[in-house]
N, C-alpha and C. Protein backbone atom coordinates (compact mmCIF):
# COMPACT_ATOMS: atom_id res chain seq x y z
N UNK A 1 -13.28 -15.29 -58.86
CA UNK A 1 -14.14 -14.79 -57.82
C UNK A 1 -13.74 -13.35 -57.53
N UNK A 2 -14.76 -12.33 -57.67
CA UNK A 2 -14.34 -10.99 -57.41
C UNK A 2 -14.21 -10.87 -55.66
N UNK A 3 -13.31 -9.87 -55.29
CA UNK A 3 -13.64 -9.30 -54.43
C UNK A 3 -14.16 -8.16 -53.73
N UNK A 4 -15.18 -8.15 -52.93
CA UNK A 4 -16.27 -7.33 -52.56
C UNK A 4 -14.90 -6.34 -51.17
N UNK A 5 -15.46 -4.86 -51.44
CA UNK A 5 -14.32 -3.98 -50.08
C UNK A 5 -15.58 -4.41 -49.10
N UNK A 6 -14.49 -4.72 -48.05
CA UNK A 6 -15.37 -5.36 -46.87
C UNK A 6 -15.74 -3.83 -46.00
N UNK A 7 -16.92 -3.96 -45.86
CA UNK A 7 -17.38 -2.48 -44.86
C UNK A 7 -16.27 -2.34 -43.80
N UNK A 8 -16.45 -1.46 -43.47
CA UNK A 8 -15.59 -0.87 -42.20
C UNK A 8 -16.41 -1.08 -40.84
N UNK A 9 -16.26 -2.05 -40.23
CA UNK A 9 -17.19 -2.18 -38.47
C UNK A 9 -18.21 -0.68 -38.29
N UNK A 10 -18.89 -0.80 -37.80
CA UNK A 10 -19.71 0.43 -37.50
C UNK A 10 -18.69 0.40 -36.09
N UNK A 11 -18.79 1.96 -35.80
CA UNK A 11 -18.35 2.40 -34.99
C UNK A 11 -19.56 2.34 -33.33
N UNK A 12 -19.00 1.62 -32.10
CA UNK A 12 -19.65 1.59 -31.16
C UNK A 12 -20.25 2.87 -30.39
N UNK A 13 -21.49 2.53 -30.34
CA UNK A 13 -22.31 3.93 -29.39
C UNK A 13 -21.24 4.62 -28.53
N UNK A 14 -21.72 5.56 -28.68
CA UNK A 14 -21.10 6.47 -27.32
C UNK A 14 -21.13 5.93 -26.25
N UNK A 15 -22.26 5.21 -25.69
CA UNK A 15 -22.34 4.86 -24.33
C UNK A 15 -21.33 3.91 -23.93
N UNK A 16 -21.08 3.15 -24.96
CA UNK A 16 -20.51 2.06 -24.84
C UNK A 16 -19.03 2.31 -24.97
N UNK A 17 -18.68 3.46 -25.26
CA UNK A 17 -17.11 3.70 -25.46
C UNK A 17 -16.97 4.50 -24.44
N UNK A 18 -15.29 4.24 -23.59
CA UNK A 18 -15.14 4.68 -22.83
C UNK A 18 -14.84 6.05 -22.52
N UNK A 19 -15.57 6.84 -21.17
CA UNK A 19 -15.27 8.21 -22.22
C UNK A 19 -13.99 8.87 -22.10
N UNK A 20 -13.73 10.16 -22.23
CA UNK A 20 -12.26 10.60 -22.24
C UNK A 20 -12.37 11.87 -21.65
N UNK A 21 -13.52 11.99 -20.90
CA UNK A 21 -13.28 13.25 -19.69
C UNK A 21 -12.34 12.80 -18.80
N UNK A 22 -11.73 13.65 -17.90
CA UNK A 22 -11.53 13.32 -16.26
C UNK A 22 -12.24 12.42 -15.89
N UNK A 23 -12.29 11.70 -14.92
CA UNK A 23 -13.07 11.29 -13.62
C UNK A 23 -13.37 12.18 -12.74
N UNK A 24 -14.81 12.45 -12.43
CA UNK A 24 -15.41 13.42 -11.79
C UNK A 24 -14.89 13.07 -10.05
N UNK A 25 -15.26 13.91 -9.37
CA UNK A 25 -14.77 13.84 -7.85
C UNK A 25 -15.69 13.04 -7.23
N UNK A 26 -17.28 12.76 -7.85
CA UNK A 26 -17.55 11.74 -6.67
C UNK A 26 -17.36 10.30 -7.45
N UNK A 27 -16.95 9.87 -8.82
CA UNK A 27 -15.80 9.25 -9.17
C UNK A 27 -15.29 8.71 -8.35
N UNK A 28 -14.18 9.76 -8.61
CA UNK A 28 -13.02 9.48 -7.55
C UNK A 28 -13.03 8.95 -6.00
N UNK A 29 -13.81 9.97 -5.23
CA UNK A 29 -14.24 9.44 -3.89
C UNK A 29 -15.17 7.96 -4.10
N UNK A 30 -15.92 7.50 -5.11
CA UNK A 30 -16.29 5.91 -4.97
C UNK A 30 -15.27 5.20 -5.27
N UNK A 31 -14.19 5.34 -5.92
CA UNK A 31 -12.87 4.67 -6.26
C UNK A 31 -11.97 4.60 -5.08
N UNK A 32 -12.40 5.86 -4.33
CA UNK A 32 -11.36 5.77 -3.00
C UNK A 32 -11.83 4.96 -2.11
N UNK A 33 -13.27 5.32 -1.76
CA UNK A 33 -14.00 4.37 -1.06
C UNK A 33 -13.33 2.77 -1.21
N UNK A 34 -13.71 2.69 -2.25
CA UNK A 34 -13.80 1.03 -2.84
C UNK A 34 -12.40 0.11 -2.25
N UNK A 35 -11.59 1.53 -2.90
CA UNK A 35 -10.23 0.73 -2.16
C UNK A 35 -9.69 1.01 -0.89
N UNK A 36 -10.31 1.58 -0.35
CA UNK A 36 -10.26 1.59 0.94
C UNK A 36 -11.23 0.56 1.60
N UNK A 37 -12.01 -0.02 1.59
CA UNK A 37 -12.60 -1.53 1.81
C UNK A 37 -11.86 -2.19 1.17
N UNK A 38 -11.46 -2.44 -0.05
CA UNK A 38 -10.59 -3.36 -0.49
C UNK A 38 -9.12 -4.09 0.09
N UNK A 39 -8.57 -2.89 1.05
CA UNK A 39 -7.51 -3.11 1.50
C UNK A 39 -7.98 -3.86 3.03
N UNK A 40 -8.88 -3.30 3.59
CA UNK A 40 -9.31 -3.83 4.44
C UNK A 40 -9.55 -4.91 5.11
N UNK A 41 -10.49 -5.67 3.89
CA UNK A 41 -10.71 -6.94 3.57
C UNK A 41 -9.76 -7.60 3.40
N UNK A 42 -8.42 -7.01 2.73
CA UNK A 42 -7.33 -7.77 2.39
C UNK A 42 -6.21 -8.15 3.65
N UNK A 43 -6.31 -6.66 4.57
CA UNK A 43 -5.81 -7.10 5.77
C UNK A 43 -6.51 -8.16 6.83
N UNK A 44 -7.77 -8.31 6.64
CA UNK A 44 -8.08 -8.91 7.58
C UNK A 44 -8.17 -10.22 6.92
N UNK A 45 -7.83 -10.77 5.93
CA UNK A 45 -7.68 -12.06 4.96
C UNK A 45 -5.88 -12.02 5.64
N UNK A 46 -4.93 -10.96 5.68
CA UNK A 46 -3.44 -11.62 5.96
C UNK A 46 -3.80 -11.95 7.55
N UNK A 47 -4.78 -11.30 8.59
CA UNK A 47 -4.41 -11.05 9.89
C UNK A 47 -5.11 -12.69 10.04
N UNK A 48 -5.83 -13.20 9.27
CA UNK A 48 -6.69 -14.59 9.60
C UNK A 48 -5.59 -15.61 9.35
N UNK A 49 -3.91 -15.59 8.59
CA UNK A 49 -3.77 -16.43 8.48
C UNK A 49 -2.48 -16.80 10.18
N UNK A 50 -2.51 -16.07 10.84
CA UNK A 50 -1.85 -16.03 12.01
C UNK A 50 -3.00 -16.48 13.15
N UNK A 51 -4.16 -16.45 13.12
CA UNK A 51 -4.90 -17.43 14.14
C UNK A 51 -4.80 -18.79 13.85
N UNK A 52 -5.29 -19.15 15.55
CA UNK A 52 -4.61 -20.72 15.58
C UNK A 52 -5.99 -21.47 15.20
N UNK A 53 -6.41 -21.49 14.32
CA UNK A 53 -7.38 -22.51 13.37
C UNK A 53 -7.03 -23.19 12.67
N UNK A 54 -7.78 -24.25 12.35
CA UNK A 54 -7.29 -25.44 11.79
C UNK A 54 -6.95 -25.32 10.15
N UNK A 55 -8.00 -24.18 10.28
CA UNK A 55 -8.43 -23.78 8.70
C UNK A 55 -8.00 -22.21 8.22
N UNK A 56 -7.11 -21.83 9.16
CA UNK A 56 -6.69 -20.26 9.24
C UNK A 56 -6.30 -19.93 7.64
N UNK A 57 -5.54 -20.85 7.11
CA UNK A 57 -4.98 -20.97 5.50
C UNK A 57 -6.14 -20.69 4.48
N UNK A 58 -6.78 -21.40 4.53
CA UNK A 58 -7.92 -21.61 3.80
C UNK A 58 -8.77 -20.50 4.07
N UNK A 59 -9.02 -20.38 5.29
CA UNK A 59 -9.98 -18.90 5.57
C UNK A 59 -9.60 -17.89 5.19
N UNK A 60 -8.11 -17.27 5.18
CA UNK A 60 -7.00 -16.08 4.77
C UNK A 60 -7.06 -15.75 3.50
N UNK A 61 -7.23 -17.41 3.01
CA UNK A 61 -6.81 -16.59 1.09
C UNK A 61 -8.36 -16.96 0.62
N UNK A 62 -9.45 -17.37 1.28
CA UNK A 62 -10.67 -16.79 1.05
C UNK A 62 -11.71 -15.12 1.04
N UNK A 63 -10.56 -14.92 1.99
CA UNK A 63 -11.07 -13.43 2.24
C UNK A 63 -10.34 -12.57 1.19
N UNK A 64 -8.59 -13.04 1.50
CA UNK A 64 -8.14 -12.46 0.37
C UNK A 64 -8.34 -12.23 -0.71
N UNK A 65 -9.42 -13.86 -1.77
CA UNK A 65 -10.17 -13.83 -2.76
C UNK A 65 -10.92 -12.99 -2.71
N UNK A 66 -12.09 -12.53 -1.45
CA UNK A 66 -12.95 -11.47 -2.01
C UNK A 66 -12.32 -9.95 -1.71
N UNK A 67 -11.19 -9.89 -1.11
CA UNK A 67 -11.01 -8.92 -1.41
C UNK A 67 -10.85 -8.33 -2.42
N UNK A 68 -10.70 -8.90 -3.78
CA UNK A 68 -10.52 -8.65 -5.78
C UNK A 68 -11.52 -8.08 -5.84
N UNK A 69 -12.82 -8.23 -5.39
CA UNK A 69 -13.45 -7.83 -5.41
C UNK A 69 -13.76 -5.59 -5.26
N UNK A 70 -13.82 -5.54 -4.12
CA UNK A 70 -14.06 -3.89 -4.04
C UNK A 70 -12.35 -3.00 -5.07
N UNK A 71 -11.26 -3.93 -5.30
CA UNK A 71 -10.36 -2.83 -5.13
C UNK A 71 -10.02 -3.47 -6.81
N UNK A 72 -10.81 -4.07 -7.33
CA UNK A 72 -11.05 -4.52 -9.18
C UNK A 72 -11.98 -3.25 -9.06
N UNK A 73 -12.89 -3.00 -8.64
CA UNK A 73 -13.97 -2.43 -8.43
C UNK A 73 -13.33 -1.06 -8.77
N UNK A 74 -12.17 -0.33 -7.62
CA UNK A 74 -11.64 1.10 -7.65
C UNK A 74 -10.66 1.26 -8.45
N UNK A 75 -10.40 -0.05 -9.55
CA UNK A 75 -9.27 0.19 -10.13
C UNK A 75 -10.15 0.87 -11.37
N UNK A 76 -11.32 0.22 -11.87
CA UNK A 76 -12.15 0.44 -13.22
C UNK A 76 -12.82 1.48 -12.45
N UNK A 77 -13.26 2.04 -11.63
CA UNK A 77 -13.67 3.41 -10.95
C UNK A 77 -12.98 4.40 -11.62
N UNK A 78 -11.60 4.22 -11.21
CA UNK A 78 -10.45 5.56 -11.22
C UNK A 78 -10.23 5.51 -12.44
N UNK A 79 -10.22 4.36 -13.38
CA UNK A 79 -10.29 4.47 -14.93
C UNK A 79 -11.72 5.06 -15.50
N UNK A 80 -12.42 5.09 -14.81
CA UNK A 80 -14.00 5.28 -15.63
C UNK A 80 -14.42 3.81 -16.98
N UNK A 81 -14.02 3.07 -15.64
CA UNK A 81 -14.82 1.98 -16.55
C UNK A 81 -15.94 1.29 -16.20
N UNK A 82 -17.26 1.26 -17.34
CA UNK A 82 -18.65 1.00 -17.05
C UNK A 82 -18.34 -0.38 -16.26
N UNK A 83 -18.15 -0.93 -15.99
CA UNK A 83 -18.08 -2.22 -15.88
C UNK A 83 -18.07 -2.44 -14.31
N UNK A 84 -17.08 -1.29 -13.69
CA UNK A 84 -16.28 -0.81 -12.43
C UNK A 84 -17.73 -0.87 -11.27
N UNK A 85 -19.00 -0.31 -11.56
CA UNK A 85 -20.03 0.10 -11.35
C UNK A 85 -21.02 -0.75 -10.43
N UNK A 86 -20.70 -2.12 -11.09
CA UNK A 86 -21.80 -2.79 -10.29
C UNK A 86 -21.17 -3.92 -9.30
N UNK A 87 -19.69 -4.39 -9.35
CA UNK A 87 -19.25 -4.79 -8.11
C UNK A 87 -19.10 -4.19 -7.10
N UNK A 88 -18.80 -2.41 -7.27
CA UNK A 88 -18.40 -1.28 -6.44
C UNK A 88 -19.97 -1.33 -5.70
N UNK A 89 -21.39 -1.70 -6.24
CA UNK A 89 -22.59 -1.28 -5.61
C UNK A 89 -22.80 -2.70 -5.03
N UNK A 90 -22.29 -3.33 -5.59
CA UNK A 90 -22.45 -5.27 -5.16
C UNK A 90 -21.81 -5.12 -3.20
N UNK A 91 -20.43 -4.49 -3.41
CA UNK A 91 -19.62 -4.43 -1.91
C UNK A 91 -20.75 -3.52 -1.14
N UNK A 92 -20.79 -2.41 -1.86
CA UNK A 92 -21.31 -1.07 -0.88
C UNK A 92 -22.68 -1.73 -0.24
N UNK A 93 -23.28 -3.14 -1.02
CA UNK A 93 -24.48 -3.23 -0.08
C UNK A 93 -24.45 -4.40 0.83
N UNK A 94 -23.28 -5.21 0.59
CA UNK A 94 -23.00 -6.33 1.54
C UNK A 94 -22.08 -5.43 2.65
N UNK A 95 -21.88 -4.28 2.43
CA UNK A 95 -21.21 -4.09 3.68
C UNK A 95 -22.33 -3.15 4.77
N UNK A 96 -23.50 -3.09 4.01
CA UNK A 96 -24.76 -2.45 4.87
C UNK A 96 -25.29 -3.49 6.07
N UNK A 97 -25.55 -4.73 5.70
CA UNK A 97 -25.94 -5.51 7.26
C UNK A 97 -24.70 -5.48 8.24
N UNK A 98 -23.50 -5.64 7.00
CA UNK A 98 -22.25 -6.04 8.23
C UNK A 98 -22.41 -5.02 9.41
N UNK A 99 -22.36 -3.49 8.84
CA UNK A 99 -22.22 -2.17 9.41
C UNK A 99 -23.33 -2.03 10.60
N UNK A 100 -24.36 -2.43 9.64
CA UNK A 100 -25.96 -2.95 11.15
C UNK A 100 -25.68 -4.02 11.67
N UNK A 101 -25.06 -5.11 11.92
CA UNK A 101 -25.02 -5.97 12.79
C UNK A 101 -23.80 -5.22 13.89
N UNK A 102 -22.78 -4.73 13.55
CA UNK A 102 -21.69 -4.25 14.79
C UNK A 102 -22.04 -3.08 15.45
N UNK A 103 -23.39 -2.18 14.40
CA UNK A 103 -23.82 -1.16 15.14
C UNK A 103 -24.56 -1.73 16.30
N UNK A 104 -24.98 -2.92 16.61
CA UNK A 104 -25.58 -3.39 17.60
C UNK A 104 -25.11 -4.48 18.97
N UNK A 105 -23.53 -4.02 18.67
CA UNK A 105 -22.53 -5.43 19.47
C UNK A 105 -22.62 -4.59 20.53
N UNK A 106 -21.31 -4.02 21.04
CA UNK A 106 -20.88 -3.53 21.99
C UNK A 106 -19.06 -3.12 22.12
N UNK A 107 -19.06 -2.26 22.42
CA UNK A 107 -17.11 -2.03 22.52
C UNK A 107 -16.85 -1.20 21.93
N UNK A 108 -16.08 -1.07 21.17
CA UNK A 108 -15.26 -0.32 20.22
C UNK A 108 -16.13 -0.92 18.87
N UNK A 109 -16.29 -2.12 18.68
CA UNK A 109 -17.21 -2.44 17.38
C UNK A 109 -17.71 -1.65 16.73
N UNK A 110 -18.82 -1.06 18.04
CA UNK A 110 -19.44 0.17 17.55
C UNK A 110 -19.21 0.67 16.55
N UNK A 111 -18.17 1.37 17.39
CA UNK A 111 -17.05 2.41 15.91
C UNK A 111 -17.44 2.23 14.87
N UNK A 112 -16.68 0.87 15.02
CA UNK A 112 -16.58 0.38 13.52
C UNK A 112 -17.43 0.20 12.78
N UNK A 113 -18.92 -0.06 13.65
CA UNK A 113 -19.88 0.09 12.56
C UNK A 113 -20.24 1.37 12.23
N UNK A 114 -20.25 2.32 12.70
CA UNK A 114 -20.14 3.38 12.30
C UNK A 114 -19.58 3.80 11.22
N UNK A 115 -18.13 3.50 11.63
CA UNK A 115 -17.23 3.95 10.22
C UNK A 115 -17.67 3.62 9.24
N UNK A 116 -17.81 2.04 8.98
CA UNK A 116 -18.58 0.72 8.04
C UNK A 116 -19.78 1.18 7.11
N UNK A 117 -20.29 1.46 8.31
CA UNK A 117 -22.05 2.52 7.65
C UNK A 117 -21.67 3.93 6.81
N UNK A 118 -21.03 4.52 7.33
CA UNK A 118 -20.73 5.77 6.93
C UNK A 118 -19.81 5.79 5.38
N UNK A 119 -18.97 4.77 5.34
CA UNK A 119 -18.44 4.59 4.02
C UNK A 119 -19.22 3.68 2.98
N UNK A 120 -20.10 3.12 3.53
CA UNK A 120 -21.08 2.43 2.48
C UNK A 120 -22.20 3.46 2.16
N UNK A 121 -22.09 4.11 2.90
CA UNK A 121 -23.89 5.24 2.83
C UNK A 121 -22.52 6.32 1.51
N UNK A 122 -21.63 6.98 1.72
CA UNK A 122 -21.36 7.77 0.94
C UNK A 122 -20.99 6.63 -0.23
N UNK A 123 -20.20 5.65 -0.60
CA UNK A 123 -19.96 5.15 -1.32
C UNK A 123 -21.46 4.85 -2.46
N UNK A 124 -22.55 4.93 -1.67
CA UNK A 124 -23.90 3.99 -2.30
C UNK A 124 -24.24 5.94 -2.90
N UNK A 125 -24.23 6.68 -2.35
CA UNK A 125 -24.49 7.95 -2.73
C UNK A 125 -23.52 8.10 -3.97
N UNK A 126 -22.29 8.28 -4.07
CA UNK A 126 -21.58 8.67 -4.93
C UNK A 126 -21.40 7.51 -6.73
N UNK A 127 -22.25 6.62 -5.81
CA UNK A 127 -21.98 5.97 -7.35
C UNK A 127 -23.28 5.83 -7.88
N UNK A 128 -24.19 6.14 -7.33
CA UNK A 128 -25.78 6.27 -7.82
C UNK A 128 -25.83 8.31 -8.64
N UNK A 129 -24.96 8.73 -8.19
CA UNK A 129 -25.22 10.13 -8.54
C UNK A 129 -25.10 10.12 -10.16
N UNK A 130 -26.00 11.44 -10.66
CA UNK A 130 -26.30 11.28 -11.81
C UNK A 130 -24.86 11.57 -12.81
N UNK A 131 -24.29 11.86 -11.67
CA UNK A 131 -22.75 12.63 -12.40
C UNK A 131 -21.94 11.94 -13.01
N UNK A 132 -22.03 10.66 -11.99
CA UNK A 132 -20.97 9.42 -11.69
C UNK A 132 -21.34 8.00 -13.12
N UNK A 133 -22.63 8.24 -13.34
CA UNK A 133 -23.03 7.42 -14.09
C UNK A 133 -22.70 7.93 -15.46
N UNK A 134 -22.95 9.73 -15.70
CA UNK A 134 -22.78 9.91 -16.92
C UNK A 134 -20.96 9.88 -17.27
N UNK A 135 -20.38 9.98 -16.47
CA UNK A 135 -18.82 9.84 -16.27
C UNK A 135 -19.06 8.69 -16.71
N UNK A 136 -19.40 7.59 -16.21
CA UNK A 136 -18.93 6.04 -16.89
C UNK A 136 -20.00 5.59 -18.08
N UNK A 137 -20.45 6.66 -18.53
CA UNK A 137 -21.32 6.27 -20.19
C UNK A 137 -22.27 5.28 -19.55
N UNK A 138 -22.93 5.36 -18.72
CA UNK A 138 -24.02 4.79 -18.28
C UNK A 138 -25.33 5.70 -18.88
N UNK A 139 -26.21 5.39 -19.62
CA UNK A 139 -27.51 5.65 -19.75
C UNK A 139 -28.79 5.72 -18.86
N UNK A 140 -29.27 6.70 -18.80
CA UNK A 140 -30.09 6.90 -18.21
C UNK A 140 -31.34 6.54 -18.36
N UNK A 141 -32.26 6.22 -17.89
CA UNK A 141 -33.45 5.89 -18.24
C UNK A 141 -34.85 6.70 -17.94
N UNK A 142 -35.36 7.32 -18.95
CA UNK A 142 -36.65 8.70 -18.18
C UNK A 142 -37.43 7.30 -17.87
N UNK A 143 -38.21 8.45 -16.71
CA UNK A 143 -39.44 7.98 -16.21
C UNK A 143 -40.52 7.84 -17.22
């Protein structure tokens, strides 16, 4: 039986390979973003397991679970990885009602929805920008 030279893999699209610029700055600021909710979430997953609920345990390392979420998110951000992209836009829009529901409590809440809003509105800006996408070999699509 002869043997045939086995081709060499075709080499993967550009888009699809990761690229080897820098990470651009609004990059970076959605990576900061991200983990800066990420930690957040994570504190308020340790601060749940010190209330006196029945279920404080269970509730703590539930939150803690989604906290993997935004700060998986800023880890493949700050790497420029395509992938990084759509949990980072998954958080930035579940944290849009949160941000409108406390904008409408009362107290100090407020604030916080404020703050809440204000880091999801730049976060949803910086990772939609055309910059941010061509940084992570995302393709564009003409009209």
């Amino acid at each position: 039986m002869s043997q045939t030279p086995l081709d060499p893999s075709p080499e993967p699209s550009a888009a699809a390979q990761a690229p080897d610029a820098a990470p651009t700055p609004r990059l970076i600021a959605a990576a900061a973003i991200a983990g800066l909710e990420g930690l957040a979430v994570a504190a308020w997953g340790v601060t749940m397991f010190f209330t006196d609920s029945d279920n404080a345990v269970l509730a703590g390392l539930t939150v803690l679970v989604m906290a993997a979420l935004p700060l998986a998110a800023a880890y493949g951000l700050r790497k420029a990885r395509r992938w990084s992209r759509g949990p980072a836009l998954i958080m930035q829009l579940l944290i849009v009602p949160i941000a409108w529901t406390m904008l409408h409590s009362s107290g100090a809440v407020v604030w916080g929805g404020v703050l809440l809003g204000a880091l999801a509105a730049a976060g949803l800006v910086c990772l939609v920008h055309p910059s941010t996408t061509d940084a992570l070999g995302i393709r564009r699509t003409s009209p």
